[in-house]
N, C-alpha and C. Protein backbone atom coordinates (compact mmCIF):
# COMPACT_ATOMS: atom_id res chain seq x y z
N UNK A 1 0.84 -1.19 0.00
CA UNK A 1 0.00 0.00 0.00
C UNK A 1 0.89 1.24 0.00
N UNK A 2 0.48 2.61 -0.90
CA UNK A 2 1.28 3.68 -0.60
C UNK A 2 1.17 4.25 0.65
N UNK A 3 1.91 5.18 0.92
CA UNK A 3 2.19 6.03 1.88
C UNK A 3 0.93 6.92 1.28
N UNK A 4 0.29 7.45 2.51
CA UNK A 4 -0.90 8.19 2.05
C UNK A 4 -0.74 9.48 1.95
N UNK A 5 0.30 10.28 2.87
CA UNK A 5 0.59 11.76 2.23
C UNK A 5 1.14 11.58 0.43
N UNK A 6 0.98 10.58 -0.23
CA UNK A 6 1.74 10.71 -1.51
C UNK A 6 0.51 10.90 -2.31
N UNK A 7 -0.69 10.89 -1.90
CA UNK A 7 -2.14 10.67 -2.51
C UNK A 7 -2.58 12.41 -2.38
N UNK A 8 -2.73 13.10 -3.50
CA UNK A 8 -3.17 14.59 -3.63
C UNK A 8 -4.49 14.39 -3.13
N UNK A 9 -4.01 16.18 -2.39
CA UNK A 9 -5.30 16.07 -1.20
C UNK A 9 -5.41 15.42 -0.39
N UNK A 10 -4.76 14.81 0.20
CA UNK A 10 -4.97 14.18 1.23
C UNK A 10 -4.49 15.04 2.64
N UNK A 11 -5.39 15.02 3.75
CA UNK A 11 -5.26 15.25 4.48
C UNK A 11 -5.84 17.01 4.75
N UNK A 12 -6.61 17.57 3.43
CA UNK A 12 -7.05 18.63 3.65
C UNK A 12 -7.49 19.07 4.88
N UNK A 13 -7.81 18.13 5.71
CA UNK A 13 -8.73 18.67 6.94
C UNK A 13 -7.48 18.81 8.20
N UNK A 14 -6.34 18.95 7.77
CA UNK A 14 -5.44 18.76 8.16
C UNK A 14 -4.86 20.41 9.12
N UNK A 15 -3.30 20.70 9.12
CA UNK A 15 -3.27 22.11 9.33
C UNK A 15 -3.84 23.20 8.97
N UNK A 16 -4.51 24.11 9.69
CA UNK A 16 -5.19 25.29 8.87
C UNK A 16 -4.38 26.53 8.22
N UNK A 17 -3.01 26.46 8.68
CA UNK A 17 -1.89 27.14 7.89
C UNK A 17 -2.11 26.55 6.62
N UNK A 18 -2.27 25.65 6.03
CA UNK A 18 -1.53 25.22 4.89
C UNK A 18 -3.39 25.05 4.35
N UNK A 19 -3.84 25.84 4.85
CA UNK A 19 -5.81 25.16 4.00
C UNK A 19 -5.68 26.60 3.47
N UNK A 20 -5.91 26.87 1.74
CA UNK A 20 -6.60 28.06 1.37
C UNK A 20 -7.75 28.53 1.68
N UNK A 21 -8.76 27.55 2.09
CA UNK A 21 -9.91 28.28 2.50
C UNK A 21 -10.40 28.90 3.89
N UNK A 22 -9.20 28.64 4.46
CA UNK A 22 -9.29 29.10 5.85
C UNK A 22 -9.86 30.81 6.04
N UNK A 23 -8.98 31.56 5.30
CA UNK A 23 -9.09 33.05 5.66
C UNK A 23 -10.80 33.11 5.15
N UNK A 24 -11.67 32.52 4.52
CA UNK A 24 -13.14 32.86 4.47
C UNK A 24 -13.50 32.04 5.44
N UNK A 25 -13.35 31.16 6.32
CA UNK A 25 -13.97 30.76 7.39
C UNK A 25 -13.96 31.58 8.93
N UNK A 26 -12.98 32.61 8.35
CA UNK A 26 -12.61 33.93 9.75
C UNK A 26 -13.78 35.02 9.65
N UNK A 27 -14.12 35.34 10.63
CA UNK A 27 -15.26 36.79 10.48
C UNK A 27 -14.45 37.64 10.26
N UNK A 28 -14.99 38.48 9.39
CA UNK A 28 -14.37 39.68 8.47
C UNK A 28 -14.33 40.93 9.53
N UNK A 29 -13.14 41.69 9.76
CA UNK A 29 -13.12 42.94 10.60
C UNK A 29 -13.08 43.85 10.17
N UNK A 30 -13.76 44.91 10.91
CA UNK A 30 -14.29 45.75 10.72
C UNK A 30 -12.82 46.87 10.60
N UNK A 31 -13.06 47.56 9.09
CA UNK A 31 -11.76 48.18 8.74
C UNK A 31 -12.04 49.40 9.12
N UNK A 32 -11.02 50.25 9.29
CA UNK A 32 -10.97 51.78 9.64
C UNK A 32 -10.62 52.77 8.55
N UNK A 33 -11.57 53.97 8.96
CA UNK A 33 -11.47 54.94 7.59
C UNK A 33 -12.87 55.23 7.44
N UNK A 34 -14.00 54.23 7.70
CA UNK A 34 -15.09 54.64 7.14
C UNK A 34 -16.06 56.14 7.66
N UNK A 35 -16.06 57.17 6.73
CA UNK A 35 -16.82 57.82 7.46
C UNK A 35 -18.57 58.14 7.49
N UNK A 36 -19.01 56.94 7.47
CA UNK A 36 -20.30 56.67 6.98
C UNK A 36 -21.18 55.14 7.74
N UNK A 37 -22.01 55.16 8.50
CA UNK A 37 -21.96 53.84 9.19
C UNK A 37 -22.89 53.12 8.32
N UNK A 38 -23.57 53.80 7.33
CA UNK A 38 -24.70 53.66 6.30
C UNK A 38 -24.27 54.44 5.23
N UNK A 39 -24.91 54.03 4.12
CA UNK A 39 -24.59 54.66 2.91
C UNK A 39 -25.30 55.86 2.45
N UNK A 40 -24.74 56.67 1.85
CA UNK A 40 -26.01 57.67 1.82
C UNK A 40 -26.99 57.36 0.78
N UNK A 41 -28.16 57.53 0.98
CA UNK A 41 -29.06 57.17 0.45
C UNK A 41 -29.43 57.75 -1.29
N UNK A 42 -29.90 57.08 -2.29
CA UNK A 42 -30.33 57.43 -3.84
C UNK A 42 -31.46 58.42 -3.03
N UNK A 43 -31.82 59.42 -4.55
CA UNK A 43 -32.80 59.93 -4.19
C UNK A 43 -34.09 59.08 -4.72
N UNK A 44 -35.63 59.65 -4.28
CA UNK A 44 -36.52 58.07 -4.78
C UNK A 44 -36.17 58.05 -6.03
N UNK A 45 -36.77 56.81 -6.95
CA UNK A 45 -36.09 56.48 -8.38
C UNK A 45 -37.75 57.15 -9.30
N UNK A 46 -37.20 57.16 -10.20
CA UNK A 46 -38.85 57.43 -11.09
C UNK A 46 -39.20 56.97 -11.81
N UNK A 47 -38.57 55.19 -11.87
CA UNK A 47 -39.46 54.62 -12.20
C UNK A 47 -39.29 53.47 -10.91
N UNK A 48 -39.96 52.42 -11.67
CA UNK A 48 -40.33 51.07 -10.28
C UNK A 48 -39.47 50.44 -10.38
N UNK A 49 -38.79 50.26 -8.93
CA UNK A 49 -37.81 49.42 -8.47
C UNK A 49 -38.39 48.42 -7.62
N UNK A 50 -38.00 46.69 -7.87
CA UNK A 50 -38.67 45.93 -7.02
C UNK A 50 -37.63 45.50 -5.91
N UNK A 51 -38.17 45.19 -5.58
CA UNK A 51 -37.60 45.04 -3.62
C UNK A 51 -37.92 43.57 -2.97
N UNK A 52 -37.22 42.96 -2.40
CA UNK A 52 -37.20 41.99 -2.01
C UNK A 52 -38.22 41.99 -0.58
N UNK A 53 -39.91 40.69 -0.25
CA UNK A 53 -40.51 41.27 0.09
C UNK A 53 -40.20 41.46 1.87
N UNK A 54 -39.18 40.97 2.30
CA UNK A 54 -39.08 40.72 3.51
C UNK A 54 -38.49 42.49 3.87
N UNK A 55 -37.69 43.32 2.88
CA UNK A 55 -37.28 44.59 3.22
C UNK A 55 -38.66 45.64 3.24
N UNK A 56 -38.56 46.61 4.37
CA UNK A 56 -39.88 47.86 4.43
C UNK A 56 -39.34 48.55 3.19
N UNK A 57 -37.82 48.79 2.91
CA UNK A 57 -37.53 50.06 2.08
C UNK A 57 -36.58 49.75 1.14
N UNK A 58 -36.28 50.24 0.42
CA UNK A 58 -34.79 50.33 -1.05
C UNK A 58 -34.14 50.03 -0.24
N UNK A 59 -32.86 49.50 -0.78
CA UNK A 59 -31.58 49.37 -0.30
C UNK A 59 -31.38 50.77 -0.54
N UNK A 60 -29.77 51.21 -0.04
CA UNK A 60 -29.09 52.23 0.01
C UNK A 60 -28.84 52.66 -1.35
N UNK A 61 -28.64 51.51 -2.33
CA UNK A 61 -28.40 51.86 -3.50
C UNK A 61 -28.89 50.61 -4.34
N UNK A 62 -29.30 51.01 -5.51
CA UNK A 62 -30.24 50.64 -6.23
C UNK A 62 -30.01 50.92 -8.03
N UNK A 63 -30.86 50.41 -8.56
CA UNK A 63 -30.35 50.20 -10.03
C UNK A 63 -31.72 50.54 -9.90
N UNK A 64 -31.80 51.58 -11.68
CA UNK A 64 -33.17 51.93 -12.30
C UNK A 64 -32.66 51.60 -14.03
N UNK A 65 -31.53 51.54 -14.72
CA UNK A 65 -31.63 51.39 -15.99
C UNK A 65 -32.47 50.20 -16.80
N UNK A 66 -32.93 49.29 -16.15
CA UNK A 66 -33.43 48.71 -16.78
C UNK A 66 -35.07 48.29 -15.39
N UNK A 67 -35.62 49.14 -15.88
CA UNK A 67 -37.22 49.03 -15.27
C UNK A 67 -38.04 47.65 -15.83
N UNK A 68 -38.80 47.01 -14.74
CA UNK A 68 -40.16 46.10 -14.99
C UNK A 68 -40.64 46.22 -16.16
N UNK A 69 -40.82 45.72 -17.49
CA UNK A 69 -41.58 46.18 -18.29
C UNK A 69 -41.85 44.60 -19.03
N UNK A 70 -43.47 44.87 -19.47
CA UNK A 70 -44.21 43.64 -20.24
C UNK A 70 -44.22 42.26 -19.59
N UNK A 71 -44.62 41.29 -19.83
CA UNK A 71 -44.14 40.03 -19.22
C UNK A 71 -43.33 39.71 -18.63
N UNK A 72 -42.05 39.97 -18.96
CA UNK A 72 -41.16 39.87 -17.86
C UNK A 72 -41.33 40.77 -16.53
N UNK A 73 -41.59 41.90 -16.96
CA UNK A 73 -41.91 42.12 -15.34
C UNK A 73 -43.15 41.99 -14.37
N UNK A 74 -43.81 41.72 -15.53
CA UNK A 74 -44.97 41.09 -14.79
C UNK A 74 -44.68 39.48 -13.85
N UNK A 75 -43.58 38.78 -14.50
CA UNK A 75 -42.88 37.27 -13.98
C UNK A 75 -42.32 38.24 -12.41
N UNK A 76 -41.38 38.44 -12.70
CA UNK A 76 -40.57 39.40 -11.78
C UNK A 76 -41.24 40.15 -10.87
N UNK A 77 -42.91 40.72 -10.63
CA UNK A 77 -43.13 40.65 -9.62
C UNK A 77 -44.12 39.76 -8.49
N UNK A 78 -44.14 39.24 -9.41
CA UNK A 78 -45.00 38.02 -9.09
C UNK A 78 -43.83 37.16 -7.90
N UNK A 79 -42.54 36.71 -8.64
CA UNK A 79 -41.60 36.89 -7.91
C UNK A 79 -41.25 37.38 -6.60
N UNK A 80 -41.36 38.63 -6.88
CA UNK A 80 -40.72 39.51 -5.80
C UNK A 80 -41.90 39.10 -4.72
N UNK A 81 -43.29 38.47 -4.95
CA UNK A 81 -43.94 38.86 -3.87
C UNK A 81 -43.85 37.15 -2.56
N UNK A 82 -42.92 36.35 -3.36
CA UNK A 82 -42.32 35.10 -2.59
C UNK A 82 -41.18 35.24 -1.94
N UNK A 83 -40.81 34.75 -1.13
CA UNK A 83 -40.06 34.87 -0.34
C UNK A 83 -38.53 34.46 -1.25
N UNK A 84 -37.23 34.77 -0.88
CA UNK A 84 -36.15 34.76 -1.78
C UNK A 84 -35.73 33.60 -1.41
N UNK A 85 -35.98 32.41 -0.23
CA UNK A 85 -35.74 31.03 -0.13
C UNK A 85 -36.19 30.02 -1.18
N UNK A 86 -37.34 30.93 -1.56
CA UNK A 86 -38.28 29.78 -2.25
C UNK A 86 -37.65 29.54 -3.96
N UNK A 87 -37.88 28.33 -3.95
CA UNK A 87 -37.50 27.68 -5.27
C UNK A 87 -38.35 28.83 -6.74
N UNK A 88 -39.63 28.95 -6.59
CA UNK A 88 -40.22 29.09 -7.29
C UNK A 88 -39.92 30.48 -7.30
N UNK A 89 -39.25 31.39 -6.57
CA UNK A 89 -38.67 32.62 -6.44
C UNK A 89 -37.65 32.74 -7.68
N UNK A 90 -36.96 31.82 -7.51
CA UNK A 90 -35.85 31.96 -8.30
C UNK A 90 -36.46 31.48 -9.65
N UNK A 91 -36.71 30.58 -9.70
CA UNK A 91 -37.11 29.60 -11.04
C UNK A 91 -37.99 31.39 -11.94
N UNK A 92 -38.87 31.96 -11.25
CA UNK A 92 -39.65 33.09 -12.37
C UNK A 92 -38.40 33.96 -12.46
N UNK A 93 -37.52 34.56 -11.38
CA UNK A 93 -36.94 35.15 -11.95
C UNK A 93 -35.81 34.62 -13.21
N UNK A 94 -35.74 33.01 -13.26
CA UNK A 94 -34.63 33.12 -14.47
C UNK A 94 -35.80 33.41 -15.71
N UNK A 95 -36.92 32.52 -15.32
CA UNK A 95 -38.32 32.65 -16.54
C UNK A 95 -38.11 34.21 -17.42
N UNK A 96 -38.62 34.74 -16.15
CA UNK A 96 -38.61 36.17 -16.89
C UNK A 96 -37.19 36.60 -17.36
N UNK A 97 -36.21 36.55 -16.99
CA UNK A 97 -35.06 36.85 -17.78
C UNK A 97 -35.12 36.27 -19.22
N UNK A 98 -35.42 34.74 -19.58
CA UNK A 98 -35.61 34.36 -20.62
C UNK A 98 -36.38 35.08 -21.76
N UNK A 99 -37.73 35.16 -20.97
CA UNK A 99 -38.92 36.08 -21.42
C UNK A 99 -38.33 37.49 -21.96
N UNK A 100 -37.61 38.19 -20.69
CA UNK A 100 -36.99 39.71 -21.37
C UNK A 100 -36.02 39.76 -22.59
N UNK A 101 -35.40 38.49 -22.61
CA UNK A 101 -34.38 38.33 -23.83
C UNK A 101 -35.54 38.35 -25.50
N UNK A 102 -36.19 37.32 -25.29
CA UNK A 102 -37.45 37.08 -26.10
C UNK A 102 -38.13 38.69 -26.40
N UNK A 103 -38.43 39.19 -25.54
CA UNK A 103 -39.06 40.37 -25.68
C UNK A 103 -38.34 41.47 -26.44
N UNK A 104 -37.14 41.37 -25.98
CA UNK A 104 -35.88 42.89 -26.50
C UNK A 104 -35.97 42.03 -27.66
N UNK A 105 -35.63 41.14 -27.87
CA UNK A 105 -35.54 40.88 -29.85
C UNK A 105 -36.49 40.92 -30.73
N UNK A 106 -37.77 40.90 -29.90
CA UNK A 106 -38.70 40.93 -30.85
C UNK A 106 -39.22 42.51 -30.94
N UNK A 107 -38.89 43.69 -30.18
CA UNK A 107 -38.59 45.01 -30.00
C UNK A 107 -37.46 45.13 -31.18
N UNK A 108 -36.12 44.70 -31.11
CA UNK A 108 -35.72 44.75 -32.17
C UNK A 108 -35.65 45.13 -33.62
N UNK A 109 -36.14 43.65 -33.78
CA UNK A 109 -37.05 43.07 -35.02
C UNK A 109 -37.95 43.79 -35.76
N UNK A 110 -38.62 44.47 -34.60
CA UNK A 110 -40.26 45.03 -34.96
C UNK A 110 -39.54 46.91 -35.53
N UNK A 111 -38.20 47.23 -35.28
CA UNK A 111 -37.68 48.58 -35.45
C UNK A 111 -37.41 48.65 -37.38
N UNK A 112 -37.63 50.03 -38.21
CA UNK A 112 -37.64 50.42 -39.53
C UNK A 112 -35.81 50.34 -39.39
């Protein structure tokens, strides 16, 4: 039988000096410099931004270039109104991504 340190990988669970994944198993500290304990806030957006439903408000910062529009965002909030654990959360949002691809080409298409 070989010697088993001669077998790659072996022994990963081994020293944590010598494990790359160690430094993400450490809680991250809190760096100095920041002068902000929160971000400052967007002003409201003007058009509709969807929100994940467990939050009261926007995040700090937020994306508006590409707004809810047609079927897909009709998928997408249908979405938004399940919880972000749920399978079927995710599954409409790839739907509607599909759907929005479908949609912009046939926008496209439909241009002189």
């Amino acid at each position: 039988m070989a010697d088993q340190t001669e077998i790659p990988g072996w022994g990963v669970d081994g020293d944590p000096r010598k494990r790359p994944g160690v430094p993400m198993l450490l809680k991250p500290r809190r760096r100095p410099g920041a002068h902000w304990k929160e971000p400052e806030r967007q002003r409201p957006p003007d058009v509709p931004v969807l929100k994940r439903k467990e939050r009261d408000e926007l995040t700090p910062t937020f994306g508006t270039a590409l707004p809810p529009r047609g079927l897909s965002g009709v998928l997408k909030r249908v979405a938004y109104e399940l919880p972000e654990h749920s399978v079927r959360h995710v599954l409409l949002l790839l739907l509607s991504d599909r759907v929005d691809v479908v949609e912009s080409r046939l926008r496209e298409w439909g241009r002189p």
